[in-house]
N, C-alpha and C. Protein backbone atom coordinates (compact mmCIF):
# COMPACT_ATOMS: atom_id res chain seq x y z
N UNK A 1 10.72 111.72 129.61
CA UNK A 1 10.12 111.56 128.31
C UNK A 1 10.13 110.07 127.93
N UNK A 2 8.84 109.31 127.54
CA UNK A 2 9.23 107.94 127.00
C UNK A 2 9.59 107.85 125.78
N UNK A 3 10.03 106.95 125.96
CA UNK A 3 10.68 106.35 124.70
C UNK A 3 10.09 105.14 123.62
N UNK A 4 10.63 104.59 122.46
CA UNK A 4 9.97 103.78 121.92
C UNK A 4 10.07 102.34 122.88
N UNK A 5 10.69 102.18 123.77
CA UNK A 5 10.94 100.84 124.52
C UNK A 5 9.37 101.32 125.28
N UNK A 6 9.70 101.95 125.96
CA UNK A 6 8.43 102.33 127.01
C UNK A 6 7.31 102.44 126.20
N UNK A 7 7.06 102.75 125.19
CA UNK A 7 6.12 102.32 124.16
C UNK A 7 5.70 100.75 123.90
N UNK A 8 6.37 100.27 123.92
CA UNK A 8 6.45 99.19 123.53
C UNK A 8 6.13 98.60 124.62
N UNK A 9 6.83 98.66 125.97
CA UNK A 9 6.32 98.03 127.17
C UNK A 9 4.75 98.19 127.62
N UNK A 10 4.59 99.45 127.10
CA UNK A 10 3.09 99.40 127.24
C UNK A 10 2.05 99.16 126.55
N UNK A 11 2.76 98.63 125.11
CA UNK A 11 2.10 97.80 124.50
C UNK A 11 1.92 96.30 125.08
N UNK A 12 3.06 95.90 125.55
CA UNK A 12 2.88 94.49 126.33
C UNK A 12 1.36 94.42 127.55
N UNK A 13 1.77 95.47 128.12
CA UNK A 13 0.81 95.13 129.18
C UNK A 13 -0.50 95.25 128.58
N UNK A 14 -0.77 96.11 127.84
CA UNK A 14 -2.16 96.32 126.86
C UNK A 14 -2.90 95.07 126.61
N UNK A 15 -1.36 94.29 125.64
CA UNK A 15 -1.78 92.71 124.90
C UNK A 15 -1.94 91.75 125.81
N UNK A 16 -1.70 91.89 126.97
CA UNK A 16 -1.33 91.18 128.56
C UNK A 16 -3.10 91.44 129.00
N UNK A 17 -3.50 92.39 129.21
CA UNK A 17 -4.71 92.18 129.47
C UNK A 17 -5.85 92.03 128.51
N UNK A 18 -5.36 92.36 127.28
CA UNK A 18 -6.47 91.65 126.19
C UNK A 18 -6.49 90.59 125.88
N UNK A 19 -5.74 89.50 126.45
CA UNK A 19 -5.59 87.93 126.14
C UNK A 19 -6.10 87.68 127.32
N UNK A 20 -5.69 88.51 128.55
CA UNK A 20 -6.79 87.75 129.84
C UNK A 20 -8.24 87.98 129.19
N UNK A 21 -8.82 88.66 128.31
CA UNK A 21 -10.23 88.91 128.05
C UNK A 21 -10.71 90.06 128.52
N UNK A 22 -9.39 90.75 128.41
CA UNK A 22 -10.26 92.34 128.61
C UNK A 22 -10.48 92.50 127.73
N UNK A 23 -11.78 92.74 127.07
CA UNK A 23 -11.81 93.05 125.75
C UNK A 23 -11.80 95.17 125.60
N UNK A 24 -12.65 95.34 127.40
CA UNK A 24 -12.33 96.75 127.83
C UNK A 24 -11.18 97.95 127.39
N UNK A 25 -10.19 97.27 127.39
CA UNK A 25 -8.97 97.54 127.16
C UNK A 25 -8.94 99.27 126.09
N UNK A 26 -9.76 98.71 125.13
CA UNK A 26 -9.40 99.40 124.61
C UNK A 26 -9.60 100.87 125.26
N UNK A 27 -11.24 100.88 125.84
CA UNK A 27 -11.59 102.43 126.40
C UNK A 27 -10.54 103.14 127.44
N UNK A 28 -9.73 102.16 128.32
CA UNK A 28 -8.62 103.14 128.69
C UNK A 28 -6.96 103.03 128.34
N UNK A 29 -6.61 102.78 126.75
CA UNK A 29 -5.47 103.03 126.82
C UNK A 29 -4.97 104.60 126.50
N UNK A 30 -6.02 105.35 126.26
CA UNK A 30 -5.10 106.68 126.37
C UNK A 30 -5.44 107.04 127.83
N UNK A 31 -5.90 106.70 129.16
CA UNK A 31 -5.42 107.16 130.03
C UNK A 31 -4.42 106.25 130.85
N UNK A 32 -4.37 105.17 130.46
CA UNK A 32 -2.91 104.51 130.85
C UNK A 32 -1.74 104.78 130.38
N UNK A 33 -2.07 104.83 129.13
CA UNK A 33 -0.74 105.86 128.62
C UNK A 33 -0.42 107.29 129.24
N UNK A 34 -1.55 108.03 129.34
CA UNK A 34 -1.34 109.10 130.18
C UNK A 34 -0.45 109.30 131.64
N UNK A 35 -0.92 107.86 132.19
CA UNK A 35 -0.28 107.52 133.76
C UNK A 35 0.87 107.37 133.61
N UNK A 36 0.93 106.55 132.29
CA UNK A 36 2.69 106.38 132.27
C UNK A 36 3.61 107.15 131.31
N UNK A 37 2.95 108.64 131.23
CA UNK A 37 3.93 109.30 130.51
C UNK A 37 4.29 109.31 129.05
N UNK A 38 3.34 108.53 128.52
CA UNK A 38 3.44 108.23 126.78
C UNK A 38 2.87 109.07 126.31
N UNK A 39 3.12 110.73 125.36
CA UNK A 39 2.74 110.98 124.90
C UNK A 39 2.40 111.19 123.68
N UNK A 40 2.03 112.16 122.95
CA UNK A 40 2.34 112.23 121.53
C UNK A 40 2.56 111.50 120.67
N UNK A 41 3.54 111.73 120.19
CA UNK A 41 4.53 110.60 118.91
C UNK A 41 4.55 109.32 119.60
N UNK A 42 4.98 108.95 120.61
CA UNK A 42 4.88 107.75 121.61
C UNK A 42 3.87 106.92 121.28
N UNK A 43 3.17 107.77 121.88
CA UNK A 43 1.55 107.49 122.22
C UNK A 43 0.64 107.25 120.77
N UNK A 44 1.44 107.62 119.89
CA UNK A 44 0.46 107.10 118.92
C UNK A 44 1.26 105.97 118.31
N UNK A 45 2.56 105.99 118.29
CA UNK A 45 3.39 104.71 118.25
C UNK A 45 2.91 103.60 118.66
N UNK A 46 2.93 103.72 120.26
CA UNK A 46 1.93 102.67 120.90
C UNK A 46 1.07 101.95 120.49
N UNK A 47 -0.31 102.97 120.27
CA UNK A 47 -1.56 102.36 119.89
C UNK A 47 -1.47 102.11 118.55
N UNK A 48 -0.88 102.44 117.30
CA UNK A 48 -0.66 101.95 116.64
C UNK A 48 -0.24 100.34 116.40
N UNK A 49 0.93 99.88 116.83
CA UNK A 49 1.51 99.03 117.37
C UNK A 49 0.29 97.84 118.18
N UNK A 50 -0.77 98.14 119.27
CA UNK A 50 -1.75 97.55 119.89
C UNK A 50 -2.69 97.10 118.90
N UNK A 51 -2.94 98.45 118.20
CA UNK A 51 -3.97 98.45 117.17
C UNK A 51 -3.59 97.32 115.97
N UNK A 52 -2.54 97.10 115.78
CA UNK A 52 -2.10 96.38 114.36
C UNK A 52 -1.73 94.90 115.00
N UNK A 53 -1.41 95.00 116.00
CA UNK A 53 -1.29 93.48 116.40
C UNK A 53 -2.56 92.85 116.86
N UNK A 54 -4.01 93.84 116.93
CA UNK A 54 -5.32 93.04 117.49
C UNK A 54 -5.73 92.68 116.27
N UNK A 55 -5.48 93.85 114.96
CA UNK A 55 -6.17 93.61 113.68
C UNK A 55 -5.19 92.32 113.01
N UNK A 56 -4.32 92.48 113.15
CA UNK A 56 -3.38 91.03 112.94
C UNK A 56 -3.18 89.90 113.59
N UNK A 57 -3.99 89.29 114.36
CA UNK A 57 -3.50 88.33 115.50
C UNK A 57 -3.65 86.99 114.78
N UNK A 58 -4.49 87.18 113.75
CA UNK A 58 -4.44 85.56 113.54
C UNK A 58 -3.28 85.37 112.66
N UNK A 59 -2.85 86.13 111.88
CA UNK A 59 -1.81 86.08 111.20
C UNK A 59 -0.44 85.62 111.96
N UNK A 60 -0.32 86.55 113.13
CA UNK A 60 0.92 87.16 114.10
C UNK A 60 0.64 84.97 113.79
N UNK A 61 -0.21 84.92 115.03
CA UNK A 61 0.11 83.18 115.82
C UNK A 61 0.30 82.19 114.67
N UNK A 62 -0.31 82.68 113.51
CA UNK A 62 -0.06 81.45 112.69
C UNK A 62 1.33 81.17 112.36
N UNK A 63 2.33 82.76 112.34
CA UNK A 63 3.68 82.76 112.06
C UNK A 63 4.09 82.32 113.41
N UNK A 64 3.92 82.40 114.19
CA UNK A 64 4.63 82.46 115.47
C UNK A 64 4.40 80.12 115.93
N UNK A 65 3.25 79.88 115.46
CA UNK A 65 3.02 78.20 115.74
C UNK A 65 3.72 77.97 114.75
N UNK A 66 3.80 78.30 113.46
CA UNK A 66 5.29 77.62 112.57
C UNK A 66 6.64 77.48 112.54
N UNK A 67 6.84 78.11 113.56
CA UNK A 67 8.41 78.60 113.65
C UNK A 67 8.45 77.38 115.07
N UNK A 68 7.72 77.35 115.73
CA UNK A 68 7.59 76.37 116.99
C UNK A 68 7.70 74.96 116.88
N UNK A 69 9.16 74.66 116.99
CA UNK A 69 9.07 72.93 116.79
C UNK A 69 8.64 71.92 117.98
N UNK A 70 9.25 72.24 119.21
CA UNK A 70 8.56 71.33 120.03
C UNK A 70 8.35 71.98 121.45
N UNK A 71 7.54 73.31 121.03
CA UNK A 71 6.84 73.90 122.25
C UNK A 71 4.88 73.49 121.01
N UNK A 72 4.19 73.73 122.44
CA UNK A 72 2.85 73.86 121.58
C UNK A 72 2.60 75.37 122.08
N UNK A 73 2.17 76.20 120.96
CA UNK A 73 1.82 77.27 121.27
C UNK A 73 0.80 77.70 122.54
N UNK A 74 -0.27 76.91 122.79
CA UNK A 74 -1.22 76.97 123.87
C UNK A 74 -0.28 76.81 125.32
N UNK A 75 0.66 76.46 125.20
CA UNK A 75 1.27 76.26 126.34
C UNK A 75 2.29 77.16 127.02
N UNK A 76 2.26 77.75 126.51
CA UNK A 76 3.14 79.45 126.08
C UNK A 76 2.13 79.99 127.22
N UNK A 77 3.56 81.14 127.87
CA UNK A 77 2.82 82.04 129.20
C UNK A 77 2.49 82.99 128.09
N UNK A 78 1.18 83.92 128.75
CA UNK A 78 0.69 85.09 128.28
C UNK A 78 1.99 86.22 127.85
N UNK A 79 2.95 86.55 128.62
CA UNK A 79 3.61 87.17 128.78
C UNK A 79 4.48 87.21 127.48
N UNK A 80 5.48 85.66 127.43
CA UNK A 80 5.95 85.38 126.49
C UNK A 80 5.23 85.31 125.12
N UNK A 81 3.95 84.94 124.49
CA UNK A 81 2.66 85.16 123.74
C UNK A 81 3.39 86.77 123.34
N UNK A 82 2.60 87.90 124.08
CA UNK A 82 2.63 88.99 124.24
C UNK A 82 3.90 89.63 123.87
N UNK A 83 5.17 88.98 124.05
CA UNK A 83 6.49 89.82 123.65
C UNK A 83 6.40 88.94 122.20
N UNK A 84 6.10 87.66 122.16
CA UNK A 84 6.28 87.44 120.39
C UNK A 84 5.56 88.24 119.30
N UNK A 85 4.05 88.21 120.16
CA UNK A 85 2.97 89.11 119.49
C UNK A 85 3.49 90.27 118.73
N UNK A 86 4.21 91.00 119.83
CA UNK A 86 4.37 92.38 119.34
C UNK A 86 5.92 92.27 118.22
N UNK A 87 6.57 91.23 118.90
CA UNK A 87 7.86 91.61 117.62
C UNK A 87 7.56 91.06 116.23
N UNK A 88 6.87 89.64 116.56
CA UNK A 88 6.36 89.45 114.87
C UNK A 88 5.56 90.46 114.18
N UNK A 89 4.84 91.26 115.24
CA UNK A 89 4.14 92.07 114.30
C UNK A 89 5.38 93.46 113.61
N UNK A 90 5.87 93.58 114.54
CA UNK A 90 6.98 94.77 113.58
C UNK A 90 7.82 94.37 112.90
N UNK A 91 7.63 92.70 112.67
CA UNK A 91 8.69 91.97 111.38
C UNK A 91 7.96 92.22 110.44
N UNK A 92 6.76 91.50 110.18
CA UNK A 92 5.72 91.55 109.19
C UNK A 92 5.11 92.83 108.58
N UNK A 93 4.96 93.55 109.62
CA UNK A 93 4.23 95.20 109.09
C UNK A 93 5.02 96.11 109.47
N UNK A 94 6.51 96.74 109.91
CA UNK A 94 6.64 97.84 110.47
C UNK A 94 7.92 97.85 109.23
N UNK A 95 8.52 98.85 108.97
CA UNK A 95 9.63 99.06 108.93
C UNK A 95 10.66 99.47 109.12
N UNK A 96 10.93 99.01 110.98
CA UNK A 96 11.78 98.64 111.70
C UNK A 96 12.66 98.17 111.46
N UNK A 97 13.89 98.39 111.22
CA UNK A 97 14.94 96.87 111.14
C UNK A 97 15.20 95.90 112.30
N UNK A 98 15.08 94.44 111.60
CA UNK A 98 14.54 93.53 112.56
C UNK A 98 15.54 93.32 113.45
N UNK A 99 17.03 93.99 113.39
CA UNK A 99 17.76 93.35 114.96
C UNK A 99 17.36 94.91 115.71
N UNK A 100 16.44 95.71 115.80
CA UNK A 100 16.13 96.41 116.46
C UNK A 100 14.96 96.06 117.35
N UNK A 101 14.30 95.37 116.10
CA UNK A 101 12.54 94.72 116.83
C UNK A 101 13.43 93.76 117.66
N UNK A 102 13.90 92.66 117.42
CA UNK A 102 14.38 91.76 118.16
C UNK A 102 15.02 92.18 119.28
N UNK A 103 16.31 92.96 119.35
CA UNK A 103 16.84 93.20 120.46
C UNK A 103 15.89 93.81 121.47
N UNK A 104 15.19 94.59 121.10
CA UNK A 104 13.79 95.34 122.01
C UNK A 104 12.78 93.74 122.82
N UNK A 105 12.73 93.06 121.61
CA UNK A 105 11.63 92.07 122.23
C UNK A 105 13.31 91.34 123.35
N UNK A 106 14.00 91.16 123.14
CA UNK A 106 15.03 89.92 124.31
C UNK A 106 14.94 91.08 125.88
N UNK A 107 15.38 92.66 125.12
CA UNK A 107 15.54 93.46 126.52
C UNK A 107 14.06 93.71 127.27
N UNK A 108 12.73 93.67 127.04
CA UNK A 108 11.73 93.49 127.36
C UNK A 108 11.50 92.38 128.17
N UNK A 109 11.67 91.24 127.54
CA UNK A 109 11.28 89.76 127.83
C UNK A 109 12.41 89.78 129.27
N UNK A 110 13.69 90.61 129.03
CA UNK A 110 14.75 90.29 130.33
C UNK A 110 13.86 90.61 131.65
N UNK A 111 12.78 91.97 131.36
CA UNK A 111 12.54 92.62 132.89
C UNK A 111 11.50 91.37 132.69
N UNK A 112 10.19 91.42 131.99
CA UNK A 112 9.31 90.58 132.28
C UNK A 112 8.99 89.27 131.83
N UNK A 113 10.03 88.47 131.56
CA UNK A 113 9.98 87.34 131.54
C UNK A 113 10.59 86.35 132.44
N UNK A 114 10.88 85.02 132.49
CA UNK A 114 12.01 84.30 133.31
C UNK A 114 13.17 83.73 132.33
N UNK A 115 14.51 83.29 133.10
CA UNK A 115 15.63 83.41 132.83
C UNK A 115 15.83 83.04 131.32
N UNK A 116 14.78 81.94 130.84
CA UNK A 116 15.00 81.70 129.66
C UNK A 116 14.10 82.04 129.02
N UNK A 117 13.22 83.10 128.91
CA UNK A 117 12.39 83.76 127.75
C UNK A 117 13.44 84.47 126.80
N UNK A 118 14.79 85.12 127.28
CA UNK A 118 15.01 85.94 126.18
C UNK A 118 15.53 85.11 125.04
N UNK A 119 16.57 83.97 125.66
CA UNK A 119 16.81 83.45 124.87
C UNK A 119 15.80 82.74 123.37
N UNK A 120 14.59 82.17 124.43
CA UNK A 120 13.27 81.61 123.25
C UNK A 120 12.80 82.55 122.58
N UNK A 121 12.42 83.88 122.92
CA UNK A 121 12.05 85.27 121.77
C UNK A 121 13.08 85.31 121.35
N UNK A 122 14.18 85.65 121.12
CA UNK A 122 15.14 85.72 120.28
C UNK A 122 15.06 84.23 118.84
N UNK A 123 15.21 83.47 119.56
CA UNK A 123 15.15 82.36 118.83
C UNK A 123 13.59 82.15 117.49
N UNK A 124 12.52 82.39 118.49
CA UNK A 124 11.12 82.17 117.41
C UNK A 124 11.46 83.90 116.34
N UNK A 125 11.76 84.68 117.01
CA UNK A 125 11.38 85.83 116.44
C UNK A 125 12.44 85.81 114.89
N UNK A 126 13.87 85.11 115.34
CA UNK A 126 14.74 85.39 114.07
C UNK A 126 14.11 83.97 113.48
N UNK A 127 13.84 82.97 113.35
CA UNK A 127 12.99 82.01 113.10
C UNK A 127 11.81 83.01 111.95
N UNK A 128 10.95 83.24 112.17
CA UNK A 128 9.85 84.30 111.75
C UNK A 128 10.54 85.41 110.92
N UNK A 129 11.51 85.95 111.21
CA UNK A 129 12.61 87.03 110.31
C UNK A 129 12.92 85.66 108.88
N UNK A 130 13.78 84.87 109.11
CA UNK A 130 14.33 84.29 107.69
C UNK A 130 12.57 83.67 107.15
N UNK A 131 11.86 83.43 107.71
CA UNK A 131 10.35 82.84 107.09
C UNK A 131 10.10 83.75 106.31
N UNK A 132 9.68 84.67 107.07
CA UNK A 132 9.31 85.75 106.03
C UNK A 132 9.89 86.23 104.82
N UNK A 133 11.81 86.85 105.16
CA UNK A 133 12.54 86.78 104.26
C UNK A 133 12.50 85.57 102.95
N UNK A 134 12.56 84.95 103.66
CA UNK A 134 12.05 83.60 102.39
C UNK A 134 10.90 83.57 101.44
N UNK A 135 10.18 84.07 102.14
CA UNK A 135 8.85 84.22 101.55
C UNK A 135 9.01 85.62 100.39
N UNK A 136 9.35 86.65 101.16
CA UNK A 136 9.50 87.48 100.06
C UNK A 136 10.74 87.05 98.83
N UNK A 137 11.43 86.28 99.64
CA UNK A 137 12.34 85.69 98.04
C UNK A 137 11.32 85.07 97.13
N UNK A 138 10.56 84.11 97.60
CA UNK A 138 9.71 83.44 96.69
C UNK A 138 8.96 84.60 95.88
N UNK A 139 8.40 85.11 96.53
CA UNK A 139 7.39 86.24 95.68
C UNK A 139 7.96 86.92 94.25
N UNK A 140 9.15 87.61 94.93
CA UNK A 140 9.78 88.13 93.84
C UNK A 140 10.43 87.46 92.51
N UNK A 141 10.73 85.70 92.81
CA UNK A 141 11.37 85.31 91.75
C UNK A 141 9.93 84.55 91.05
């Protein structure tokens, strides 16, 4: 049975080939999900999740290039892109608690990233956590 990680992983690969320019993508993610066992509740987890980070992307990078002091965002692997993508988006819109989004985005980034991605998602993503937090302080006072 998958799980929300495996959800989530297959959200990566989704956002992984829609930044190469699949724009295709979309017509087979319910049979990729199918291949890999995502169903149901999963499965709409998933595309949910795909769905809200394509309708959000300019938002996601604008949070994600502010938090970036001396990387340039363009220079960023797809991969790493793709695990920020998805955790800023469940900072901003989900209500997840964020050392859950986070720990998910470092154990993700461990299988498919290199030695030091988890550490840098960890780092931009709680970066993007107090921004935001901040931001909603401002709002409210």
């Amino acid at each position: 049975m998958a799980t929300r990680t495996h959800a989530r992983e297959m959200v990566i690969e989704l956002l992984y080939a829609y930044s190469l320019g699949n724009d295709n993508i979309f017509k087979f993610v319910d049979e990729l999900m199918k291949n890999r066992k995502i169903r149901n509740a999963q499965a709409d987890f998933a595309k949910g999740l795909f769905n809200g980070v394509i309708e959000n992307l300019s938002t996601i990078d604008k949070a994600i290039k502010s938090t970036l002091k001396s990387w340039d965002f363009d220079r960023l692997g797809i991969i790493d892109k793709c695990i920020l993508r998805l955790g800023v988006y469940e900072i901003l819109y989900s209500n997840t608690d964020t050392p859950i989004i986070i720990n998910e985005a470092i154990e993700i980034s461990k299988i498919l990233g290199d030695d030091n991605t988890p550490k840098f998602i960890n780092g931009v993503l709680d970066a993007v956590n107090k921004n935001a937090s901040n931001k909603d302080k401002n709002e409210q006072n």
